[in-house]
PDB file of N, CA and C in Angstrom:
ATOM      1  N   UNK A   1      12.370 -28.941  13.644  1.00  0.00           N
ATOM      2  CA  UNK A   1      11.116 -28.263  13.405  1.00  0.00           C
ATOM      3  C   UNK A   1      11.280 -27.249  12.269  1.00  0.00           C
ATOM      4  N   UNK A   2      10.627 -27.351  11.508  1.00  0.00           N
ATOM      5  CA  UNK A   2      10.173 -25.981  10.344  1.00  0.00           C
ATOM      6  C   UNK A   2       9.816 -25.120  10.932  1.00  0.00           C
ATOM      7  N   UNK A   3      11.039 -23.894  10.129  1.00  0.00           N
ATOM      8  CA  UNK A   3      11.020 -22.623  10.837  1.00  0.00           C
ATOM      9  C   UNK A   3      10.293 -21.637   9.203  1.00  0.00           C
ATOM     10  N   UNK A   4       8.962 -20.944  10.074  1.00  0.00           N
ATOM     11  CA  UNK A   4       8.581 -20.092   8.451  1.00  0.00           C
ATOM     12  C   UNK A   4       9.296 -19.549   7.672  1.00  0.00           C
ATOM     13  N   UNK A   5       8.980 -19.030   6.434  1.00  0.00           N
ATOM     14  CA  UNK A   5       9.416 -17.528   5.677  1.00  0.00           C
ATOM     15  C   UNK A   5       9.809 -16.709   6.520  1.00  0.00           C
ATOM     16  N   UNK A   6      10.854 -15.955   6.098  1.00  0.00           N
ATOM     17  CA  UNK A   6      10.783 -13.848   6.493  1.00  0.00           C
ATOM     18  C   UNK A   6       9.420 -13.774   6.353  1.00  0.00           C
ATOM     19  N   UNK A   7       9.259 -12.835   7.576  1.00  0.00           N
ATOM     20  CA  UNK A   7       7.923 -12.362   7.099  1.00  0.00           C
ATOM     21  C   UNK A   7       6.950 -13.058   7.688  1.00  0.00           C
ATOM     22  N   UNK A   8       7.119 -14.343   7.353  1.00  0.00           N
ATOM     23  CA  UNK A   8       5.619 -15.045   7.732  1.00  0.00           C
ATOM     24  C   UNK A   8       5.352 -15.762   9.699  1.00  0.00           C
ATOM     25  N   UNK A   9       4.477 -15.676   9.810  1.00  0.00           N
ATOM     26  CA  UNK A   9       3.932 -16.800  10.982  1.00  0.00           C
ATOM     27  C   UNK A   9       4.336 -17.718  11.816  1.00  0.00           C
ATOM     28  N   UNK A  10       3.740 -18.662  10.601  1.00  0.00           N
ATOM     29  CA  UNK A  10       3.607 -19.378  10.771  1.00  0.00           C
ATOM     30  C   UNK A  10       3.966 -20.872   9.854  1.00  0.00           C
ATOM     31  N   UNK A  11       4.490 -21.999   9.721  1.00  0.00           N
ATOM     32  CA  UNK A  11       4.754 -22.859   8.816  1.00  0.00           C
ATOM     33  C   UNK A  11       3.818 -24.365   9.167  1.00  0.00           C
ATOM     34  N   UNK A  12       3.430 -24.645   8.261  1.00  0.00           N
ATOM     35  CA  UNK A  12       2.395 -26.261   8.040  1.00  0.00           C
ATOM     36  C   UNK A  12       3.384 -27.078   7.334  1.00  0.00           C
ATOM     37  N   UNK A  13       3.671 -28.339   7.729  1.00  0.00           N
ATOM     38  CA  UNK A  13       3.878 -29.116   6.652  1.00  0.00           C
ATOM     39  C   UNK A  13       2.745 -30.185   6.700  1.00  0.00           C
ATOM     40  N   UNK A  14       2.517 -30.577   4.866  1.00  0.00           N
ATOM     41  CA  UNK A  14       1.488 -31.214   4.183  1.00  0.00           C
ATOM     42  C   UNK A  14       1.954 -32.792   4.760  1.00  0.00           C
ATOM     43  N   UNK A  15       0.959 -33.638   4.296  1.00  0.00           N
ATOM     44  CA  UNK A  15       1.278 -35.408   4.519  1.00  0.00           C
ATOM     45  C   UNK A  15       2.462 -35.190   3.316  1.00  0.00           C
ATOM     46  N   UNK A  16       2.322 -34.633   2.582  1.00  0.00           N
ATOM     47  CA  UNK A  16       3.200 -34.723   1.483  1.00  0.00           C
ATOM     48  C   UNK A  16       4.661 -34.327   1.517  1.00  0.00           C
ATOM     49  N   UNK A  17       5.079 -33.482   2.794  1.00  0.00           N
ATOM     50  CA  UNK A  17       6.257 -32.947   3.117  1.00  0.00           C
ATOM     51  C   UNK A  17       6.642 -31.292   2.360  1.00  0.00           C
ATOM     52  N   UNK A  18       5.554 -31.133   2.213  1.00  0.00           N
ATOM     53  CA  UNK A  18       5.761 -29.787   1.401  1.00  0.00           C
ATOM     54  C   UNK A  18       5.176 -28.494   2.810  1.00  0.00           C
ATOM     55  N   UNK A  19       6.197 -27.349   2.873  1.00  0.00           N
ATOM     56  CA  UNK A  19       6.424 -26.394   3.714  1.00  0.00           C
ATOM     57  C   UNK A  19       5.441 -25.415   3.274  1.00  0.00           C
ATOM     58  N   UNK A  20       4.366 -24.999   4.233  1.00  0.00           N
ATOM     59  CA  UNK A  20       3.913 -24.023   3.188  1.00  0.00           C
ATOM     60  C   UNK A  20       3.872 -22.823   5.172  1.00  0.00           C
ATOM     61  N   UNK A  21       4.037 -21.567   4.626  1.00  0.00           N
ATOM     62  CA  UNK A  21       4.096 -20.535   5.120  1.00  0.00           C
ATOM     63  C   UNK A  21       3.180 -19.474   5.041  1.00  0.00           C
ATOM     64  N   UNK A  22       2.852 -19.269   6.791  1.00  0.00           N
ATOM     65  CA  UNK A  22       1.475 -18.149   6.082  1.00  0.00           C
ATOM     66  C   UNK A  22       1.409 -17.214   7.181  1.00  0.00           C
ATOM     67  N   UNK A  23       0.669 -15.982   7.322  1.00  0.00           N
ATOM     68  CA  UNK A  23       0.402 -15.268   8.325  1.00  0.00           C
ATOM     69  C   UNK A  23       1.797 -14.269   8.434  1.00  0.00           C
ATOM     70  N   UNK A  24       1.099 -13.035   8.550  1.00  0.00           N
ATOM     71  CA  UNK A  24       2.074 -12.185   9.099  1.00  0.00           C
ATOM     72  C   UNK A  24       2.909 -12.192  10.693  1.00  0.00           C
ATOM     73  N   UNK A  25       3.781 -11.867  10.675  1.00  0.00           N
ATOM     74  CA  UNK A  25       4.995 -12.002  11.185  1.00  0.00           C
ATOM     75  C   UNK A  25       4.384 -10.795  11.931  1.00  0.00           C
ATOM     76  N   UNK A  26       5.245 -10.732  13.450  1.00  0.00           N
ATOM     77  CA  UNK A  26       5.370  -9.530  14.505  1.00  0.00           C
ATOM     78  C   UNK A  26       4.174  -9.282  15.307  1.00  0.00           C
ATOM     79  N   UNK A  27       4.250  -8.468  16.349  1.00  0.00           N
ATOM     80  CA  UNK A  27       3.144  -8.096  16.959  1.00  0.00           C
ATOM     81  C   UNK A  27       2.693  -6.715  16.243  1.00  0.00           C
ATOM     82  N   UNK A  28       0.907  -6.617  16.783  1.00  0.00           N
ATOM     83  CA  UNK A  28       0.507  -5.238  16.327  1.00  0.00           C
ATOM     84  C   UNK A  28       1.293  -4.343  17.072  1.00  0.00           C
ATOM     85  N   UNK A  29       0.593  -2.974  16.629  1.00  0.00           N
ATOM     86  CA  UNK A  29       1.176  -2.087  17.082  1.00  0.00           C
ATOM     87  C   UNK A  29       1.247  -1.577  19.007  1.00  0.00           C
ATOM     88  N   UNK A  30       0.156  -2.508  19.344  1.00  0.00           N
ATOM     89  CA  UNK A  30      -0.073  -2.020  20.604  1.00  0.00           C
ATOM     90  C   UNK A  30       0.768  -2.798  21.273  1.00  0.00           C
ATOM     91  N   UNK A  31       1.648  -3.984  20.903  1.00  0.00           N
ATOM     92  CA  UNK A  31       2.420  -4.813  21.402  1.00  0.00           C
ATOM     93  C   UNK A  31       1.513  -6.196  21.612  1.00  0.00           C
ATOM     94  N   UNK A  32       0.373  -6.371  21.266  1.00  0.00           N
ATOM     95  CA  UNK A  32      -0.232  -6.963  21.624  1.00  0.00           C
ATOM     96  C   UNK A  32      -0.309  -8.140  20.267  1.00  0.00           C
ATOM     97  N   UNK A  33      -1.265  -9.316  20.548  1.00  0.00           N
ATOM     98  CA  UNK A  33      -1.271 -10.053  19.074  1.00  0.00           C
ATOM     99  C   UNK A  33      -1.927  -9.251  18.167  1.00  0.00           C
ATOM    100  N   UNK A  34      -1.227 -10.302  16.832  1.00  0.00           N
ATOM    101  CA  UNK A  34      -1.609  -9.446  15.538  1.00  0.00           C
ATOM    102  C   UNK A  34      -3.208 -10.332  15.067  1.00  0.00           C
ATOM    103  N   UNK A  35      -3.104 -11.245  15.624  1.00  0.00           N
ATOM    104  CA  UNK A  35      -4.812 -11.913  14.975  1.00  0.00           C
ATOM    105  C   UNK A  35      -5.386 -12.142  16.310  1.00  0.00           C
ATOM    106  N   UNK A  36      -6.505 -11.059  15.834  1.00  0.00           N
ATOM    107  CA  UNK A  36      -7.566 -11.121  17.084  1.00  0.00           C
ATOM    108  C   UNK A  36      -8.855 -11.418  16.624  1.00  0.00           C
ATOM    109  N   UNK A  37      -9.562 -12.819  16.951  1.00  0.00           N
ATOM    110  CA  UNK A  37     -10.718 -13.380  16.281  1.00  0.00           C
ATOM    111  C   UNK A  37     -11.820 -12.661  17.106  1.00  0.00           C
ATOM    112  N   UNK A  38     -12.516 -12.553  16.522  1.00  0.00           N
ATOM    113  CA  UNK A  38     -14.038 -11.766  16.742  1.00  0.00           C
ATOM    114  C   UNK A  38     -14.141 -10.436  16.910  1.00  0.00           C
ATOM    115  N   UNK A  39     -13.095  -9.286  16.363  1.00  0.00           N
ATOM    116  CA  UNK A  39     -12.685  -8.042  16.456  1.00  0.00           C
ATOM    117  C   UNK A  39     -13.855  -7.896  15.108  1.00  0.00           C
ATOM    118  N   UNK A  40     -13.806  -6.809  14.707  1.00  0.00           N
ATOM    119  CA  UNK A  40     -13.735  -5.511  13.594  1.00  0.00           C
ATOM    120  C   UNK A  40     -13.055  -5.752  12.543  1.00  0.00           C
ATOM    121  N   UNK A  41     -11.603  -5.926  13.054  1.00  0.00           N
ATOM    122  CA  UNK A  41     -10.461  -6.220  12.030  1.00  0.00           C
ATOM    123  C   UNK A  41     -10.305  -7.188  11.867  1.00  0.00           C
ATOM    124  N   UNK A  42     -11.116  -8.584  12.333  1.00  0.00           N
ATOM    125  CA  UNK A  42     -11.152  -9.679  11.964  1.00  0.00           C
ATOM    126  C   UNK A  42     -12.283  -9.970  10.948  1.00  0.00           C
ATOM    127  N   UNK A  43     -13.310  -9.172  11.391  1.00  0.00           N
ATOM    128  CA  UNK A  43     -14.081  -9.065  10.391  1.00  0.00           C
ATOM    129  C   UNK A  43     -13.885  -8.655   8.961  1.00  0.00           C
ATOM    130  N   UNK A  44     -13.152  -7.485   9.039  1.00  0.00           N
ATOM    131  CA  UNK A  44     -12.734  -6.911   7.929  1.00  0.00           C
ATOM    132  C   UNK A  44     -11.396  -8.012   7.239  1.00  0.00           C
ATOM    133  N   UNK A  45     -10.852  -8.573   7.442  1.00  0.00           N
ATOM    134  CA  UNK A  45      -9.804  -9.407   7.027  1.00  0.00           C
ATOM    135  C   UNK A  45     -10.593 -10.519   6.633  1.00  0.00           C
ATOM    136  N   UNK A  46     -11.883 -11.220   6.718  1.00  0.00           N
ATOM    137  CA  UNK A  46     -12.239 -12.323   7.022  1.00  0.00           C
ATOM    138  C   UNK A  46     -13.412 -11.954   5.678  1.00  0.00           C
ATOM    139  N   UNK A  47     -13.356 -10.157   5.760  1.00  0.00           N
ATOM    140  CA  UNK A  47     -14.865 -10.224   4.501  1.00  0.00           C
ATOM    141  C   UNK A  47     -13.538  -9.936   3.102  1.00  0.00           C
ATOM    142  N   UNK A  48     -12.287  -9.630   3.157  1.00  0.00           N
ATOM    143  CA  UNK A  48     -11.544  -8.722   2.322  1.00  0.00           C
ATOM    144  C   UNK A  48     -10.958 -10.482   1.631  1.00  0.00           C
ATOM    145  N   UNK A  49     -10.584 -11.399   2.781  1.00  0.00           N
ATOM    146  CA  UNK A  49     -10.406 -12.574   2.110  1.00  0.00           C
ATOM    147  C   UNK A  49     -11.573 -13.453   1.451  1.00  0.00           C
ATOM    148  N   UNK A  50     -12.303 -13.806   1.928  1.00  0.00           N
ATOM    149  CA  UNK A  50     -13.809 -14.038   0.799  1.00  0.00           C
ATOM    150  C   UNK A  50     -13.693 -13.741  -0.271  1.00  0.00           C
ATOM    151  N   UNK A  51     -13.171 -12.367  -0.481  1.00  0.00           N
ATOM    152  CA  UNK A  51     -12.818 -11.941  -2.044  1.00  0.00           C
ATOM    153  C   UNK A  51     -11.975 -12.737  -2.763  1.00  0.00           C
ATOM    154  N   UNK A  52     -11.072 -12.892  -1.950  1.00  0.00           N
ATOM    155  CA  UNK A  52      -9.771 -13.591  -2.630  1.00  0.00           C
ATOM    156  C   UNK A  52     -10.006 -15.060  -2.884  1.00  0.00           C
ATOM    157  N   UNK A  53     -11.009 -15.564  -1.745  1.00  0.00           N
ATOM    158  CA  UNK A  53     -11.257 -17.433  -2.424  1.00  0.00           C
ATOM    159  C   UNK A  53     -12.315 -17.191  -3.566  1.00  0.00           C
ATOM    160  N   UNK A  54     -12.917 -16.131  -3.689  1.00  0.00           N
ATOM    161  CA  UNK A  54     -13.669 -16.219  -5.353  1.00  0.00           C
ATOM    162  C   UNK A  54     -12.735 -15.935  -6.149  1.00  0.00           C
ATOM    163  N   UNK A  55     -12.038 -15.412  -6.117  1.00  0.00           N
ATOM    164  CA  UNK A  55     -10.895 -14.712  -7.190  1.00  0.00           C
ATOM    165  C   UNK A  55     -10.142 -15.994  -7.341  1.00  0.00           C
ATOM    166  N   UNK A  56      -9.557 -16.604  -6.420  1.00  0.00           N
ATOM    167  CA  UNK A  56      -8.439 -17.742  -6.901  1.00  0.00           C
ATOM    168  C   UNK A  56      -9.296 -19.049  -6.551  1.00  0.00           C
ATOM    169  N   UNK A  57      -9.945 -19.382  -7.044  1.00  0.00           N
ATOM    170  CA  UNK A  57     -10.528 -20.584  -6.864  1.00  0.00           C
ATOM    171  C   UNK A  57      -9.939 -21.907  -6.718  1.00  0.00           C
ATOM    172  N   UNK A  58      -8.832 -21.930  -7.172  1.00  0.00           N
ATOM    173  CA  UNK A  58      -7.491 -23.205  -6.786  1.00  0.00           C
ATOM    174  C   UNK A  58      -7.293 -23.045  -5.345  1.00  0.00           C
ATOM    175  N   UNK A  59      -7.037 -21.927  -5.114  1.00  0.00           N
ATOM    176  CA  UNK A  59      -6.445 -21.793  -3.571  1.00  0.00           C
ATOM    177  C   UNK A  59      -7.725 -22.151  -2.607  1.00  0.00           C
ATOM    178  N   UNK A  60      -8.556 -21.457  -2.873  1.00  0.00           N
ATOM    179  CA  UNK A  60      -9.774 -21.301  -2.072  1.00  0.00           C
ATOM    180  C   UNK A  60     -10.225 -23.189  -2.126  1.00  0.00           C
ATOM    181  N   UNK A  61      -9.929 -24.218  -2.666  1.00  0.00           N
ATOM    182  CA  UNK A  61     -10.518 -25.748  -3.095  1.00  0.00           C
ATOM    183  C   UNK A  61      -9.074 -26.250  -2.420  1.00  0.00           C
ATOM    184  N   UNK A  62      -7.957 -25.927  -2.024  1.00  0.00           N
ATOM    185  CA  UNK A  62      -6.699 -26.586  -1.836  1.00  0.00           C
ATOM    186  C   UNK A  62      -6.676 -25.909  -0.130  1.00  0.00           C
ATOM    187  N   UNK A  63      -6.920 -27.089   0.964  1.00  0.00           N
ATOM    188  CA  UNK A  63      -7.057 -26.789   2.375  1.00  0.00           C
ATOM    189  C   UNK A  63      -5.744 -26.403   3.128  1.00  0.00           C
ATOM    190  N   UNK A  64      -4.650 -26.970   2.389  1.00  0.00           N
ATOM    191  CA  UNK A  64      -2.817 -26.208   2.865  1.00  0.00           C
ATOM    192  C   UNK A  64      -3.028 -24.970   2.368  1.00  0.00           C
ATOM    193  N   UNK A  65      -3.554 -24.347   1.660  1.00  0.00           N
ATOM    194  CA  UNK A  65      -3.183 -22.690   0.715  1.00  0.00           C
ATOM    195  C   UNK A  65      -2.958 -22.274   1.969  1.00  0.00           C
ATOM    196  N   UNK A  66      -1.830 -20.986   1.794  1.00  0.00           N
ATOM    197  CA  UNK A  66      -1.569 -19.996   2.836  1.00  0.00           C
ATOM    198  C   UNK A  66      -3.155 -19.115   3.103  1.00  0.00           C
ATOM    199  N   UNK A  67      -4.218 -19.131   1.986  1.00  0.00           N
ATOM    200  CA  UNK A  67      -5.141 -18.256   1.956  1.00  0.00           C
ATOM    201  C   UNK A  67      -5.933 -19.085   3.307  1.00  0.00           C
ATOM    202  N   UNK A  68      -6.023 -20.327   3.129  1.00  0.00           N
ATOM    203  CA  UNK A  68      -6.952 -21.017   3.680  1.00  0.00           C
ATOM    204  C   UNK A  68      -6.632 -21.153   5.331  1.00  0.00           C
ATOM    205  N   UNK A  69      -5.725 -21.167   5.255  1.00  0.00           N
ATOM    206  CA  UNK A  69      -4.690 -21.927   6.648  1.00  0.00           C
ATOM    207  C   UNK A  69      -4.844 -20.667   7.511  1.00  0.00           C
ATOM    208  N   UNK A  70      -4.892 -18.966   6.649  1.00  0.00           N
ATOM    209  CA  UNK A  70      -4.858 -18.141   7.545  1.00  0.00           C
ATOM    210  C   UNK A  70      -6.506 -17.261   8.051  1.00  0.00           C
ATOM    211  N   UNK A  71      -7.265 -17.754   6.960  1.00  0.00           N
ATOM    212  CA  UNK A  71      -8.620 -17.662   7.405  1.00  0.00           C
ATOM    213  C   UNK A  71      -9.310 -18.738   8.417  1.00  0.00           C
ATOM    214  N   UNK A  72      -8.416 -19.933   8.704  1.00  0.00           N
ATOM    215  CA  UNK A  72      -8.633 -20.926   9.970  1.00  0.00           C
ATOM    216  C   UNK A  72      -7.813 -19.697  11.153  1.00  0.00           C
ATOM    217  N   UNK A  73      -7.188 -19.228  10.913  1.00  0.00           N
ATOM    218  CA  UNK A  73      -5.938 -19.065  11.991  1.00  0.00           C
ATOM    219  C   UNK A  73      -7.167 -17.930  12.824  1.00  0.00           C
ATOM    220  N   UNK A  74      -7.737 -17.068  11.377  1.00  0.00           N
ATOM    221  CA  UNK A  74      -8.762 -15.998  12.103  1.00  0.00           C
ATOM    222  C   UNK A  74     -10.176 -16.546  12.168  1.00  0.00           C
ATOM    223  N   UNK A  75     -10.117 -17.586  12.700  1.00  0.00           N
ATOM    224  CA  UNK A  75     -11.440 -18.017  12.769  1.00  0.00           C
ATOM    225  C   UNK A  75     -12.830 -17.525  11.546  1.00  0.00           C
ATOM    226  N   UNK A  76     -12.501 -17.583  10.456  1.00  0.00           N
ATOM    227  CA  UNK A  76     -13.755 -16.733   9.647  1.00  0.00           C
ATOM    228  C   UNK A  76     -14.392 -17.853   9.410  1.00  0.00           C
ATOM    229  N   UNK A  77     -15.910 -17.186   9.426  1.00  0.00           N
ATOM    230  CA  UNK A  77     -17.196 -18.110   8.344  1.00  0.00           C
ATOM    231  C   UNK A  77     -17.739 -17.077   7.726  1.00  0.00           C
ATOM    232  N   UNK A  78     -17.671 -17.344   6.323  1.00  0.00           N
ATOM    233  CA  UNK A  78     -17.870 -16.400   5.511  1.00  0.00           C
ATOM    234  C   UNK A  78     -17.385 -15.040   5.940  1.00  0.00           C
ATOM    235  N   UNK A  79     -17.416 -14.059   5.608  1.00  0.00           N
ATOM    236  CA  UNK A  79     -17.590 -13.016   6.029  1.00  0.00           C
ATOM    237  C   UNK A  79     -17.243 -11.821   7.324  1.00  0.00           C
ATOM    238  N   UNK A  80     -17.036 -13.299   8.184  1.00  0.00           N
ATOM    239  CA  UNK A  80     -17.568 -12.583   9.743  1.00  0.00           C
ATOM    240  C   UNK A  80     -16.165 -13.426  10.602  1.00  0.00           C
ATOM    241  N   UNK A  81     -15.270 -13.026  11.649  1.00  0.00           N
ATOM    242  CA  UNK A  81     -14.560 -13.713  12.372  1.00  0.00           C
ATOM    243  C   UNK A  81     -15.232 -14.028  13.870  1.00  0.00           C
ATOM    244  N   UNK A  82     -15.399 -15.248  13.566  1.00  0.00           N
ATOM    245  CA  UNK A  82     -15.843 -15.599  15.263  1.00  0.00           C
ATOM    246  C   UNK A  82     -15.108 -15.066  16.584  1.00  0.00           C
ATOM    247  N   UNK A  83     -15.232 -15.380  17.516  1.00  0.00           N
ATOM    248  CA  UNK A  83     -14.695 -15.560  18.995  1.00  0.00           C
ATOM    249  C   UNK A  83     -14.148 -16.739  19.308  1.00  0.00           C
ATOM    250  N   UNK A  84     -14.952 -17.841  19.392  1.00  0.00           N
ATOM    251  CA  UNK A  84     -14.946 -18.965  19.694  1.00  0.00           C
ATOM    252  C   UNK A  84     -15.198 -19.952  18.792  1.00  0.00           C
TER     253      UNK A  84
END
């Protein structure tokens, strides 16, 4: 099994065999998980990345990007992180 980056998550491999690594590493501070979908701070992570798929438009069109893989991980649509 593929083990991530330092640092990271989580690891995907592509049909293509390529490793890609994403998501921060560790628990929050409360000991608890670090991605919590339908929070505040999911929101805010979910409106702060939006930015980033206009900004890199390769990443944001390529469904392996670490950008993409970790805005699935927090459940976002547009803007906003779901619950469910």
């Amino acid at each position: 099994m593929a083990t991530p980056s330092k640092g990271k998550a989580r690891v995907k491999v592509t049909a293509s065999g390529k490793r890609v690594s994403y998501g921060q590493a560790g628990k929050a501070k409360g000991g608890g998980a670090r991605v919590r979908p339908g929070t505040s701070k999911g929101d805010a992570y979910c409106a702060r990345s939006a930015g980033q798929m206009q900004k890199h438009p390769k990443a944001a069109k390529n469904p392996n990007s670490p950008l993409r893989l970790s805005r699935k991980r927090w459940k976002c649509a547009g803007t906003k992180s779901t619950r469910a």
